[in-house]
Each structure stands twice: as structure tokens, then as C-alpha cells.
N, C-alpha and C. Protein backbone atom coordinates (compact mmCIF):
# COMPACT_ATOMS: atom_id res chain seq x y z
N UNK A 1 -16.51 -27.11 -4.62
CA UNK A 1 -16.02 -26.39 -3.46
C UNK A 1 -14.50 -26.57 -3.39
N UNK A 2 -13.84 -25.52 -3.25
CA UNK A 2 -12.46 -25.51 -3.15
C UNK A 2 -12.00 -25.04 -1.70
N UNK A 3 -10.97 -25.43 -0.99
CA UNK A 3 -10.54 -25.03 -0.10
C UNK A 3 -10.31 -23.23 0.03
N UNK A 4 -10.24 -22.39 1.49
CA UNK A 4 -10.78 -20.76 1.09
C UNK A 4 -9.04 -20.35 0.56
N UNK A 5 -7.83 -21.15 1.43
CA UNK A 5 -6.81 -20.96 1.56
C UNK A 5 -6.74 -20.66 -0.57
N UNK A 6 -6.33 -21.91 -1.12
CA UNK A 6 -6.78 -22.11 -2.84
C UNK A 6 -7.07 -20.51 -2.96
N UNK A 7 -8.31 -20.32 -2.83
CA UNK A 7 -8.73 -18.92 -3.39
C UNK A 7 -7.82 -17.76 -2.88
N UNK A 8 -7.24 -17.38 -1.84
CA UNK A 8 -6.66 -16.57 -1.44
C UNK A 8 -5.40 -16.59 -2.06
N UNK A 9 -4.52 -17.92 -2.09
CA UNK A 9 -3.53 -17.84 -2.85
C UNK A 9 -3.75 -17.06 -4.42
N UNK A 10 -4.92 -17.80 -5.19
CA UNK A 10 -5.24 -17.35 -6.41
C UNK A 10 -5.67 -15.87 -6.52
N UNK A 11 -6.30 -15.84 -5.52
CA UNK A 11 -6.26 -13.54 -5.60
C UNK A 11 -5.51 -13.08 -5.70
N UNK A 12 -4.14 -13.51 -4.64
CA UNK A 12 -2.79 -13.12 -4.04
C UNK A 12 -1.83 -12.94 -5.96
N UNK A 13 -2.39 -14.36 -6.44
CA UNK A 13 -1.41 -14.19 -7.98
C UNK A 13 -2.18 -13.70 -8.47
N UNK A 14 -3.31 -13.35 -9.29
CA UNK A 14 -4.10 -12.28 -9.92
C UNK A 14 -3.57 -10.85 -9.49
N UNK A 15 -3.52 -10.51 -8.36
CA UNK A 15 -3.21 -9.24 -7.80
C UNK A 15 -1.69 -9.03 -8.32
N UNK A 16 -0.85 -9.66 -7.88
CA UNK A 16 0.86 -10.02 -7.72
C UNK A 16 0.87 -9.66 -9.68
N UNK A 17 0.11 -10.74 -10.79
CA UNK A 17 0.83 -10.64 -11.90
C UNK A 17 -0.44 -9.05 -12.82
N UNK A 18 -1.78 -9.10 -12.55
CA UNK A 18 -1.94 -8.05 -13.19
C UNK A 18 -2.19 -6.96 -12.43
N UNK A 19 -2.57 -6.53 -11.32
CA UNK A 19 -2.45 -5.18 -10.72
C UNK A 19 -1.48 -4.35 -10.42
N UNK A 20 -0.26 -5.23 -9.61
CA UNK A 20 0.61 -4.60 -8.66
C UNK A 20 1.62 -3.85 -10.22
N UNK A 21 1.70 -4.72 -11.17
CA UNK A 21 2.30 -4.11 -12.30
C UNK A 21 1.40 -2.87 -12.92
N UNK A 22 0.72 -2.29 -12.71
CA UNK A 22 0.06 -1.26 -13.20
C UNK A 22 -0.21 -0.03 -11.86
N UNK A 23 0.72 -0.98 -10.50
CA UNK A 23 0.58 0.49 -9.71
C UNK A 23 2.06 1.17 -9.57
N UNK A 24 2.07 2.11 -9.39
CA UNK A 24 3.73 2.81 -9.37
C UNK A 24 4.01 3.59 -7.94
N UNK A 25 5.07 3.14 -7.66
CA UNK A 25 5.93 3.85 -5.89
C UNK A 25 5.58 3.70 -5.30
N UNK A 26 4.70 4.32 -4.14
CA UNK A 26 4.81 3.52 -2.62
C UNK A 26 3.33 3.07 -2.66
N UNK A 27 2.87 3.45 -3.73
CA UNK A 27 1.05 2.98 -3.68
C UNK A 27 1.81 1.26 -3.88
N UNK A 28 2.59 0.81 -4.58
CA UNK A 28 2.96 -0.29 -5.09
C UNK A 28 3.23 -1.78 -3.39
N UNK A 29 4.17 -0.28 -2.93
CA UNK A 29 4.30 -0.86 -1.69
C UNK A 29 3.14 -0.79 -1.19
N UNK A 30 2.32 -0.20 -0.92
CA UNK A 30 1.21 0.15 0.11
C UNK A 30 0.43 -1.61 -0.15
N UNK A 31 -0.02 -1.47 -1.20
CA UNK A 31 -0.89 -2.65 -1.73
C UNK A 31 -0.28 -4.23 -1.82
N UNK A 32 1.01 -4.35 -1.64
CA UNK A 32 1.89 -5.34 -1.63
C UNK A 32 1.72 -5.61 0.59
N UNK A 33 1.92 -4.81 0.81
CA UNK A 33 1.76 -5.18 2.44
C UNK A 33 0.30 -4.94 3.00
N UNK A 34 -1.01 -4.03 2.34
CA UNK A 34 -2.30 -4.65 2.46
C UNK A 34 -2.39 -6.50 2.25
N UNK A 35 -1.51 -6.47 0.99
CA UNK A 35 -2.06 -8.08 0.76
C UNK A 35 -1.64 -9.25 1.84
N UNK A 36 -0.07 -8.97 1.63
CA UNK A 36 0.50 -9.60 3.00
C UNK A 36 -0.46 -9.71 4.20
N UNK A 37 -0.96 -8.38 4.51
CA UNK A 37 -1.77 -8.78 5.72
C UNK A 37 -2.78 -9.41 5.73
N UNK A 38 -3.66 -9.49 4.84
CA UNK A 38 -4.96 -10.02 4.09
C UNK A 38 -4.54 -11.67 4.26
N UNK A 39 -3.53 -12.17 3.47
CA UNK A 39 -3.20 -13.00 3.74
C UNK A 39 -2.48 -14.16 5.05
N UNK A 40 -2.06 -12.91 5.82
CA UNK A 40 -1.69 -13.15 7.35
C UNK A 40 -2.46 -13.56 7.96
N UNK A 41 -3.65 -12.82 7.80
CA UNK A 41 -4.81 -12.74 8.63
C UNK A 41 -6.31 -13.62 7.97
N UNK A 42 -5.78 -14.17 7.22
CA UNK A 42 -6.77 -15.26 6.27
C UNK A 42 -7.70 -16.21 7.10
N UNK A 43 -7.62 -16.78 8.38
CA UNK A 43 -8.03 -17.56 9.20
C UNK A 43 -9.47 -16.42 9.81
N UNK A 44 -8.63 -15.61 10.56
CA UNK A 44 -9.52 -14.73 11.35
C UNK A 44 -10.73 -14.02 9.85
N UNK A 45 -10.43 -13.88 8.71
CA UNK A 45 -11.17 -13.10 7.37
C UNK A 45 -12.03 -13.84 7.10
N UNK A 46 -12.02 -15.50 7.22
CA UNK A 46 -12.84 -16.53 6.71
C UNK A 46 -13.94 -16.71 7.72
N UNK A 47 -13.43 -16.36 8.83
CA UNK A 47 -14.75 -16.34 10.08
C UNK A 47 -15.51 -15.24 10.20
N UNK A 48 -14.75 -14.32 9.43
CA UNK A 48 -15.42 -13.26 9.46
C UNK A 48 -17.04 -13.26 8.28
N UNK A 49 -15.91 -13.89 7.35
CA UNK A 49 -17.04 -13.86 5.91
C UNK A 49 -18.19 -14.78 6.33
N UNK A 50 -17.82 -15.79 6.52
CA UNK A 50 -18.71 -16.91 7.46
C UNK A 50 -19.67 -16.86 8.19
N UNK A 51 -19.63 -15.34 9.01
CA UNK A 51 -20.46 -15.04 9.86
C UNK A 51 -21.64 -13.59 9.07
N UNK A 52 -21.27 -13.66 7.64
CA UNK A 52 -22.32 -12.67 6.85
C UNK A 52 -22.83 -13.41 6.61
N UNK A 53 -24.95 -12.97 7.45
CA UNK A 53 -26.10 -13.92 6.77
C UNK A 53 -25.81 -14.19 5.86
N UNK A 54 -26.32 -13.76 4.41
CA UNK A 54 -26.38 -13.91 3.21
C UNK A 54 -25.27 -15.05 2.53
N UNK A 55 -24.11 -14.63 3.54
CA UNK A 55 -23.29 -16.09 2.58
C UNK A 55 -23.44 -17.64 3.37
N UNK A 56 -23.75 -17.20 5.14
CA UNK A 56 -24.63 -18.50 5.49
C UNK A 56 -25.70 -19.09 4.59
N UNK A 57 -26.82 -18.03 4.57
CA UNK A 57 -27.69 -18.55 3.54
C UNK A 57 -27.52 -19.00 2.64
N UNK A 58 -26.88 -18.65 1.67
CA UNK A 58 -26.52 -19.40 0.09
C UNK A 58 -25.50 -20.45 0.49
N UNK A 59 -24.51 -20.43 1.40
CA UNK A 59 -24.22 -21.63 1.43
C UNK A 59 -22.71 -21.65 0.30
N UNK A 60 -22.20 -20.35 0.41
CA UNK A 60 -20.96 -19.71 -0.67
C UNK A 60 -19.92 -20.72 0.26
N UNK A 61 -19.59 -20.27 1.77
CA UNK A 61 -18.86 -21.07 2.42
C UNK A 61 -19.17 -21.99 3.34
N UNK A 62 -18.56 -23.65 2.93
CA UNK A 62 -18.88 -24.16 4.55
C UNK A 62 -18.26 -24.16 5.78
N UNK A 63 -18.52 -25.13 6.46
CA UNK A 63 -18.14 -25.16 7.82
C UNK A 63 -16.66 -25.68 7.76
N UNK A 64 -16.05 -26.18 6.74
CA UNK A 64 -14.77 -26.81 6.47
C UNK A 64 -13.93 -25.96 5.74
N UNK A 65 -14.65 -24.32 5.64
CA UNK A 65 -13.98 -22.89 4.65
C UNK A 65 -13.19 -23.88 3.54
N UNK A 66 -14.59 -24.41 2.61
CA UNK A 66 -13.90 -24.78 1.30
C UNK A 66 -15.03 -23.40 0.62
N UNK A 67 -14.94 -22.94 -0.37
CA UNK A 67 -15.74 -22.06 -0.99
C UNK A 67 -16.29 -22.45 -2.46
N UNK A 68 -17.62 -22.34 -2.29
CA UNK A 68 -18.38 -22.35 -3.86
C UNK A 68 -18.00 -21.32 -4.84
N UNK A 69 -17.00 -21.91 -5.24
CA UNK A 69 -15.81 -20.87 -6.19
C UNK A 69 -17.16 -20.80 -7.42
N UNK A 70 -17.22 -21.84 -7.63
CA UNK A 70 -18.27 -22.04 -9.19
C UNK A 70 -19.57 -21.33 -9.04
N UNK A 71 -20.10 -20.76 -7.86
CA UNK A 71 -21.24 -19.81 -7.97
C UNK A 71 -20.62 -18.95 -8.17
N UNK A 72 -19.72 -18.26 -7.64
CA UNK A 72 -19.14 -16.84 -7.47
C UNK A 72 -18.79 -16.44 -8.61
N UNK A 73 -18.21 -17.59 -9.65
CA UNK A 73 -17.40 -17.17 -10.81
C UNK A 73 -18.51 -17.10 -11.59
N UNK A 74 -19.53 -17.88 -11.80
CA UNK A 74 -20.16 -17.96 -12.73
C UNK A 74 -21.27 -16.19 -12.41
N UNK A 75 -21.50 -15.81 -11.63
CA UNK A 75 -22.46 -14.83 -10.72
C UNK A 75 -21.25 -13.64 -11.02
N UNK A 76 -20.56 -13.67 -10.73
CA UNK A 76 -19.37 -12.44 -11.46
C UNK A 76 -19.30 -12.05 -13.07
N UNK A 77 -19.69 -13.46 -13.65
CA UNK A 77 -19.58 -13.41 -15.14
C UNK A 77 -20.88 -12.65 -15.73
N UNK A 78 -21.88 -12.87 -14.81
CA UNK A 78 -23.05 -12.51 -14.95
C UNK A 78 -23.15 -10.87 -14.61
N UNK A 79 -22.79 -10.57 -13.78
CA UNK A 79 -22.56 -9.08 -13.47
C UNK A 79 -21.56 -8.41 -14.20
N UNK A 80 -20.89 -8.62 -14.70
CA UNK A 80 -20.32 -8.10 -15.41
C UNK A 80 -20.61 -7.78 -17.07
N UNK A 81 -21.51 -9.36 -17.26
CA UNK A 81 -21.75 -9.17 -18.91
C UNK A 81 -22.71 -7.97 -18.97
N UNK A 82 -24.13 -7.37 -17.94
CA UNK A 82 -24.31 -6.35 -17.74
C UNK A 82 -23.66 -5.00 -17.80
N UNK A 83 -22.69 -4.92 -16.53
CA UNK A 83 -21.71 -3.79 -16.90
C UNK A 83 -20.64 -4.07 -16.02
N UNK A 84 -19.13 -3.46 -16.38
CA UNK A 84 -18.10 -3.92 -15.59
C UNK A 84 -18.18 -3.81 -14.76
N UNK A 85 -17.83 -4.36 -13.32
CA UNK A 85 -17.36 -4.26 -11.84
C UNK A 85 -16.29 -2.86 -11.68
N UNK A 86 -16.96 -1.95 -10.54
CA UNK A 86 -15.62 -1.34 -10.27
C UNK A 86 -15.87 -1.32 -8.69
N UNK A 87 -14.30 -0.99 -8.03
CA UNK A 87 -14.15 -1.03 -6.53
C UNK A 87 -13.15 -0.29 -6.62
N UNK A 88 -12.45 0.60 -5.47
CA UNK A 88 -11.87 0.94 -5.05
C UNK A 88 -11.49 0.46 -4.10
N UNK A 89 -9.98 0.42 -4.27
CA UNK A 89 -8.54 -0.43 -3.99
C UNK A 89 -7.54 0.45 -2.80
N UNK A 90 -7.81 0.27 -1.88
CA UNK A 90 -6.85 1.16 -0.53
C UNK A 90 -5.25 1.24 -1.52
N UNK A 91 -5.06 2.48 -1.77
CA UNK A 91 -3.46 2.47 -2.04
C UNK A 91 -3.59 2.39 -4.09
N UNK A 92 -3.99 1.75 -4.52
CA UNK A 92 -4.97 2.00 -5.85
C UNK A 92 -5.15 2.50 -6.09
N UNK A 93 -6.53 2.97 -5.32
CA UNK A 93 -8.04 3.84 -5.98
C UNK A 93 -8.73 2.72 -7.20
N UNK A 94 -9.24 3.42 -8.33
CA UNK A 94 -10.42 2.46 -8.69
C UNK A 94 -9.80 1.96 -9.45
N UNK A 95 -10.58 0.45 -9.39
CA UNK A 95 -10.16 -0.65 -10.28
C UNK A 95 -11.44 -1.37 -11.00
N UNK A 96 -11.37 -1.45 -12.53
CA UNK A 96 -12.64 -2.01 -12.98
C UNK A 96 -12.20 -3.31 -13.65
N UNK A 97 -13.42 -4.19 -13.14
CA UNK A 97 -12.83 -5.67 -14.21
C UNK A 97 -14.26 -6.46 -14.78
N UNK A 98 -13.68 -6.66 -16.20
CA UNK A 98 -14.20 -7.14 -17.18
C UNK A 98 -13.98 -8.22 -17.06
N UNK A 99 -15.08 -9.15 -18.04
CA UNK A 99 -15.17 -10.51 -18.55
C UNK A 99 -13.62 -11.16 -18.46
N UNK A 100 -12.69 -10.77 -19.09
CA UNK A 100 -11.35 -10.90 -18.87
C UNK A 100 -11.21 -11.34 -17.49
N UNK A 101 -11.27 -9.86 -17.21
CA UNK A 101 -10.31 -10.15 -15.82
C UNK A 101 -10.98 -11.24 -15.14
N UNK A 102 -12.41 -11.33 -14.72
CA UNK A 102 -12.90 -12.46 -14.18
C UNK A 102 -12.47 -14.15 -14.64
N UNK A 103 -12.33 -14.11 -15.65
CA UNK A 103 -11.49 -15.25 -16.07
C UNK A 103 -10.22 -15.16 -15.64
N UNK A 104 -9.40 -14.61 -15.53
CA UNK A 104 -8.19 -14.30 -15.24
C UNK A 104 -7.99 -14.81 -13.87
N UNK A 105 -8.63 -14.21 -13.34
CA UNK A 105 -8.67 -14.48 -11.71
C UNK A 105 -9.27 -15.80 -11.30
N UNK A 106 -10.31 -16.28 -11.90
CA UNK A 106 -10.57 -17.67 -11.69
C UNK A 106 -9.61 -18.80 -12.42
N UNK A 107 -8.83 -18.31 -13.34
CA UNK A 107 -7.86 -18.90 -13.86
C UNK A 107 -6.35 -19.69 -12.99
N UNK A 108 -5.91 -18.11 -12.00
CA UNK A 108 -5.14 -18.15 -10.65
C UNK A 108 -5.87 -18.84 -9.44
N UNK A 109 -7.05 -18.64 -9.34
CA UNK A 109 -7.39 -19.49 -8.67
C UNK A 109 -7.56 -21.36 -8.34
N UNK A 110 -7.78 -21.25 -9.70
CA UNK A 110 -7.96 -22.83 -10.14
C UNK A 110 -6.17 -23.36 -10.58
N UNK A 111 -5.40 -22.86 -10.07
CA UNK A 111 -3.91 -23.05 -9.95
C UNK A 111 -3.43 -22.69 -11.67
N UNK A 112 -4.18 -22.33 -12.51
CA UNK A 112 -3.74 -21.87 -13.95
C UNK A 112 -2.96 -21.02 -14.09
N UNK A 113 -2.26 -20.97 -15.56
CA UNK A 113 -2.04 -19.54 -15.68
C UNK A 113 -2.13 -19.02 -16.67
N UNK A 114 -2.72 -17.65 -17.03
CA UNK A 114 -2.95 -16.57 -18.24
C UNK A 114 -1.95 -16.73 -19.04
């Protein structure tokens, strides 16, 4: 279990070194001040997540918002070796990530770097 703050920083650099470089002009901006806020608002997001049954149940976050980084990563690796992840990204549009990227991002998370 890692603290939730840890993980947010580590999205924040995943996002910062491989996305924001692959978006161009004000989408660039757009997604640079989504994050800011994401991150502003990190306290109020963690109570939020906190309060979805399903992650009560499993027990992803506790009561001290440290997070079971090591289910998530390993359960991402797993969905993906199936088929890639895609989501759509406010200011983006779609974004798909592979085996890679999931390492990548747990890489920033765990204070590493690519």
C-alpha cells in the first residue's frame, strides 16, 4: 500500500512526460489545467473513490488513502495482455495503453524513471 498522494504525483509524471508531449495547442493547455485541478482537488477525489462499493469491498483503498497500487498494477497488466485499454481523455480524445505504458506509469509511480 502506498500513500494515494504517491500515486497522483506518479500519474501527474506519466501524463506530464508521455502524453502532454503527443498533444498539440490549446488541447495541450486544456489537459495541463484538467490535471492541475485533479490534483488540486486530490483530497475531496480520494473520498470520492472511497465511497465506490466495489473499491470498499476489495479493499483497493484504506481508511489512511494509502492505495493497493500492487493489485491495480498487476489487474491492469492482466487486462491489457487480453487487449489494450482505451479511454477517452477530456481535451485528448482517445488514448490507448499497452503493456508498456502500464509499466511506465507504475514506474512514475513507484518514484522511477523510464
Amino acid at each position: 500500500m502506498i500513500p494515494y498522494n504517491q500515486v497522483v504525483n506518479g500519474v501527474t509524471r506519466y501524463i506530464d512526460n508521455e502524453i502532454l508531449p503527443k498533444v498539440e495547442g490549446l488541447s495541450k493547455i486544456a489537459v495541463g489545467i484538467m490535471l492541475a485541478g485533479a490534483v488540486k482537488k486530490g483530497d475531496m477525489l480520494i473520498e470520492q473513490i472511497k465511497a465506490i462499493p466495489v473499491i470498499k469491498m476489495i479493499g483497493i483503498v484504506d481508511d489512511e488513502n494509502r492505495v493497493d497500487i500492487e493489485l491495480i498494477y498487476e489487474e491492469l497488466k492482466k487486462q491489457v495482455s487480453r487487449e489494450p485499454i482505451s479511454m477517452v481523455l477530456p481535451g485528448v480524445g482517445k488514448v490507448t495503453f499497452n503493456h508498456d505504458d502500464i509499466d511506465k506509469m507504475y514506474s512514475h509511480i513507484m518514484g522511477g524513471a523510464v
